[in-house]
C-alpha atoms as a PDB file:
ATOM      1  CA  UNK A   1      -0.052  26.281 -15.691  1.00  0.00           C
ATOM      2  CA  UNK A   2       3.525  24.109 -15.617  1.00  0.00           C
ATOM      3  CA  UNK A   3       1.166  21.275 -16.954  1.00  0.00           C
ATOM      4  CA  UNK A   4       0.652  23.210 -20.274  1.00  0.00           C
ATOM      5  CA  UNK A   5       4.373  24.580 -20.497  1.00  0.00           C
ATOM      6  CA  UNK A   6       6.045  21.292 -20.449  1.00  0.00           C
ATOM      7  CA  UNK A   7       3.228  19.362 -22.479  1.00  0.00           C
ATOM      8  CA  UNK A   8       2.558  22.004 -24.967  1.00  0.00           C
ATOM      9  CA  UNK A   9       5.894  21.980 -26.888  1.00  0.00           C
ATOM     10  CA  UNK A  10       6.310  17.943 -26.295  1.00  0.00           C
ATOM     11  CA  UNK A  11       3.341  17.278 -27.757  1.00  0.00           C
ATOM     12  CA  UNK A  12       3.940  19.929 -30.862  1.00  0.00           C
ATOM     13  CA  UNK A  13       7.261  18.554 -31.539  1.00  0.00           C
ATOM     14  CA  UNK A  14       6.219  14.862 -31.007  1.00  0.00           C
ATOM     15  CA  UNK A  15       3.244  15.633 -33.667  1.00  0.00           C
ATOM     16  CA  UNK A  16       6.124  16.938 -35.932  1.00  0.00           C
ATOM     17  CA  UNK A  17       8.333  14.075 -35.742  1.00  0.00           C
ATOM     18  CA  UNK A  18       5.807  11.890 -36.679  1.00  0.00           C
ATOM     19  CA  UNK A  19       4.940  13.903 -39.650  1.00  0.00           C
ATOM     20  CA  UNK A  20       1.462  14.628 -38.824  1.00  0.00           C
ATOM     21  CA  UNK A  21      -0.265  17.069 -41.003  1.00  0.00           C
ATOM     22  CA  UNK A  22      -2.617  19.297 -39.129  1.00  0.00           C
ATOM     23  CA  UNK A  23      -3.047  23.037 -38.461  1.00  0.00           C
ATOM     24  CA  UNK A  24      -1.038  24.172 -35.671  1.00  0.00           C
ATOM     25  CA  UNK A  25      -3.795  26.734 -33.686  1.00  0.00           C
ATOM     26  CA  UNK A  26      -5.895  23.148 -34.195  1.00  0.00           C
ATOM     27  CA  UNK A  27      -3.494  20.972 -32.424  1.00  0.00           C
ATOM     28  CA  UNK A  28      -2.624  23.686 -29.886  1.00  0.00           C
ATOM     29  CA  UNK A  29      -5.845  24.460 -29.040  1.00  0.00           C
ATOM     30  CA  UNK A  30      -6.680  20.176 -28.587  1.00  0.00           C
ATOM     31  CA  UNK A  31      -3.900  19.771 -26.661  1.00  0.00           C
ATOM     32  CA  UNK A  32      -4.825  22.800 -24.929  1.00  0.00           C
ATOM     33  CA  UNK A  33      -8.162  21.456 -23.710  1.00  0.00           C
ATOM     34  CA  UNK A  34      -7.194  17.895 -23.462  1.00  0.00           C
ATOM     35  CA  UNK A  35      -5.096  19.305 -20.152  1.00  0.00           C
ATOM     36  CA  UNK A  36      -7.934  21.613 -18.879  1.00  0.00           C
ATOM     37  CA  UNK A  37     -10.477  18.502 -19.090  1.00  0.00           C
ATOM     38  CA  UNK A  38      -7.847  16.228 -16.920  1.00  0.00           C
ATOM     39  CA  UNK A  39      -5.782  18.160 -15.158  1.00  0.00           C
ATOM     40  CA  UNK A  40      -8.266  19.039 -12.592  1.00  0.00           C
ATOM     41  CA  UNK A  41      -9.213  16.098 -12.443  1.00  0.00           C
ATOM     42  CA  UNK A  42      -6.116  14.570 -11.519  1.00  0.00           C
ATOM     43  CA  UNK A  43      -5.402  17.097  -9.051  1.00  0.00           C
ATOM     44  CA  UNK A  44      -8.764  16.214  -6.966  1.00  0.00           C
ATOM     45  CA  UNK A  45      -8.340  12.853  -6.916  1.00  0.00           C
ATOM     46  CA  UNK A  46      -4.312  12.989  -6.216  1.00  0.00           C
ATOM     47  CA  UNK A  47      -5.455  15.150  -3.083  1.00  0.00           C
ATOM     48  CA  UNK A  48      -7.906  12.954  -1.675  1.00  0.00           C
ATOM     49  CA  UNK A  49      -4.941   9.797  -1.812  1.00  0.00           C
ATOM     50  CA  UNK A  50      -3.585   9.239   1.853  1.00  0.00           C
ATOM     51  CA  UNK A  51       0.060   8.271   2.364  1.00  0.00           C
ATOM     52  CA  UNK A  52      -0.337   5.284   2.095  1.00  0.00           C
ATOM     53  CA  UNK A  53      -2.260   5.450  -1.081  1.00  0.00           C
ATOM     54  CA  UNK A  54      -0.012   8.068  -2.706  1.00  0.00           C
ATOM     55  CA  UNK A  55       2.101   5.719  -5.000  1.00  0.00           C
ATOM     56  CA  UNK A  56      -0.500   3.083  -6.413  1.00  0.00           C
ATOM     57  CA  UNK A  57      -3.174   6.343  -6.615  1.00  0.00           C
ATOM     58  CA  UNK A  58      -0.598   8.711  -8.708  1.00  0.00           C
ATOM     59  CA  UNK A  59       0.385   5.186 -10.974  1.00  0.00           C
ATOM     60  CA  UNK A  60      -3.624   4.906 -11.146  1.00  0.00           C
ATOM     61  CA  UNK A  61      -4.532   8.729 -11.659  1.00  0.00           C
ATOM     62  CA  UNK A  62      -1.638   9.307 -14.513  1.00  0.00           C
ATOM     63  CA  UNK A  63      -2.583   5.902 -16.344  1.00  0.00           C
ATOM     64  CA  UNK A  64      -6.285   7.946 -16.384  1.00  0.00           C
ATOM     65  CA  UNK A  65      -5.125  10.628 -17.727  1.00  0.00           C
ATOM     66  CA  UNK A  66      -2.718   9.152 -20.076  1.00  0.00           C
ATOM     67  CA  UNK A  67      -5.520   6.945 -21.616  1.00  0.00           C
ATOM     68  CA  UNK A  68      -7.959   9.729 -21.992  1.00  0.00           C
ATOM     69  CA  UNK A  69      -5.973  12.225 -23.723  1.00  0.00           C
ATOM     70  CA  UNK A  70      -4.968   9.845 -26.146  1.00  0.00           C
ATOM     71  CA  UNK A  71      -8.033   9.052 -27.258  1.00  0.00           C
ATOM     72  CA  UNK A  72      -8.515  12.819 -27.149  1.00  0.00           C
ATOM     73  CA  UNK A  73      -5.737  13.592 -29.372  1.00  0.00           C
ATOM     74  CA  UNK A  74      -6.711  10.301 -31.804  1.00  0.00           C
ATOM     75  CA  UNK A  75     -10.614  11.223 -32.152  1.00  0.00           C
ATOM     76  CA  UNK A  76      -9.608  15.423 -32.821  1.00  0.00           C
ATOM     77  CA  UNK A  77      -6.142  14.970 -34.666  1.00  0.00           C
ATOM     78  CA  UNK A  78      -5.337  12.940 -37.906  1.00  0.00           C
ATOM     79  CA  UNK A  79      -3.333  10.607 -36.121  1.00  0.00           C
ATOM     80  CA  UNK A  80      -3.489   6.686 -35.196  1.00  0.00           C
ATOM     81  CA  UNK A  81      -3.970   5.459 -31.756  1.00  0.00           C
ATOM     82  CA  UNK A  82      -0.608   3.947 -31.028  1.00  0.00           C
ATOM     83  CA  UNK A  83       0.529   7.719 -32.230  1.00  0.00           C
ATOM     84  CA  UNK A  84      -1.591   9.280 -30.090  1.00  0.00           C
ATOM     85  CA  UNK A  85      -0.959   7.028 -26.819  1.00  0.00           C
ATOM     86  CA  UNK A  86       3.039   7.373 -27.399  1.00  0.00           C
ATOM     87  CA  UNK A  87       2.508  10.996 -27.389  1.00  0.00           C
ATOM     88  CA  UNK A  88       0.256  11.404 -24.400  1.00  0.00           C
ATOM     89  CA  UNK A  89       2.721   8.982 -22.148  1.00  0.00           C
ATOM     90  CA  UNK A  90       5.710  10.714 -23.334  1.00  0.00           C
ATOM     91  CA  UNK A  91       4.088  14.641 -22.393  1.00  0.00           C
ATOM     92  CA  UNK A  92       2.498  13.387 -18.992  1.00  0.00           C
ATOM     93  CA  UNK A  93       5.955  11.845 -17.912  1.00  0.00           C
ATOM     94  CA  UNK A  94       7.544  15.350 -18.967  1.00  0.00           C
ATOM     95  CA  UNK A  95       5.676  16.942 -16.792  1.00  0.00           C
ATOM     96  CA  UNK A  96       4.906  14.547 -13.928  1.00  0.00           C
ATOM     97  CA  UNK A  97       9.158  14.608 -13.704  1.00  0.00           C
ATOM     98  CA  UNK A  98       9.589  18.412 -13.886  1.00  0.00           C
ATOM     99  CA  UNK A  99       6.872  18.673 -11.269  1.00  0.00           C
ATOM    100  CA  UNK A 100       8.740  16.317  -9.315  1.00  0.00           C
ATOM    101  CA  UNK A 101      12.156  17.498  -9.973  1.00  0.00           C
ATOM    102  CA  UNK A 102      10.521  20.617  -8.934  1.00  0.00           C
ATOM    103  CA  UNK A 103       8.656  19.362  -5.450  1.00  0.00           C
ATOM    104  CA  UNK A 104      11.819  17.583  -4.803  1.00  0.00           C
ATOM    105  CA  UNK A 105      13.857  20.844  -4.997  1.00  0.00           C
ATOM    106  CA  UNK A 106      11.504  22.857  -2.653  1.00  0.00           C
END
């Protein structure tokens, strides 16, 4: 899944940068199912938008998704909610721009 490629090594290197102590197959395997709870999610609901919905929905559907894994990754990883909501941002605009970049290039 290009979700999970592109958030999987933000995420691990964002956790190291801000010096958060935690077993790696622990935070791999959270960040792991924080995208398999949302991602399908966010793929259902981006389908049903119609053009003219398609902006304001994907803004609506990635602020979901944002929100939730961050208090995903604050309630199973030692780390404090501003923490946690910097990192999810930062890995879903990773890979909602390389899945652009990529649609874009099709």
């Amino acid at each position: 899944m290009l979700t999970l490629a592109v958030e999987l090594p933000v995420v691990i290197v964002l956790l190291r940068r801000a010096s958060v102590i935690v077993a790696w197959p622990r935070a791999v395997t959270v960040i792991v199912l924080a995208s398999l709870v949302t991602h399908p999610f966010a793929w259902r609901a981006a389908r049903a938008l119609s053009p003219d919905e398609y902006t304001l929905g994907i803004a609506i559907i990635e602020s979901v998704v944002v929100a939730v894994e961050a208090l995903w990754l604050r309630a199973l990883l030692p780390i404090g909610l501003k923490t946690a909501a910097l990192t999810s941002l930062i890995a879903n605009a990773a890979s909602f721009g390389v899945g652009a970049l990529l649609w874009w290039l099709r």
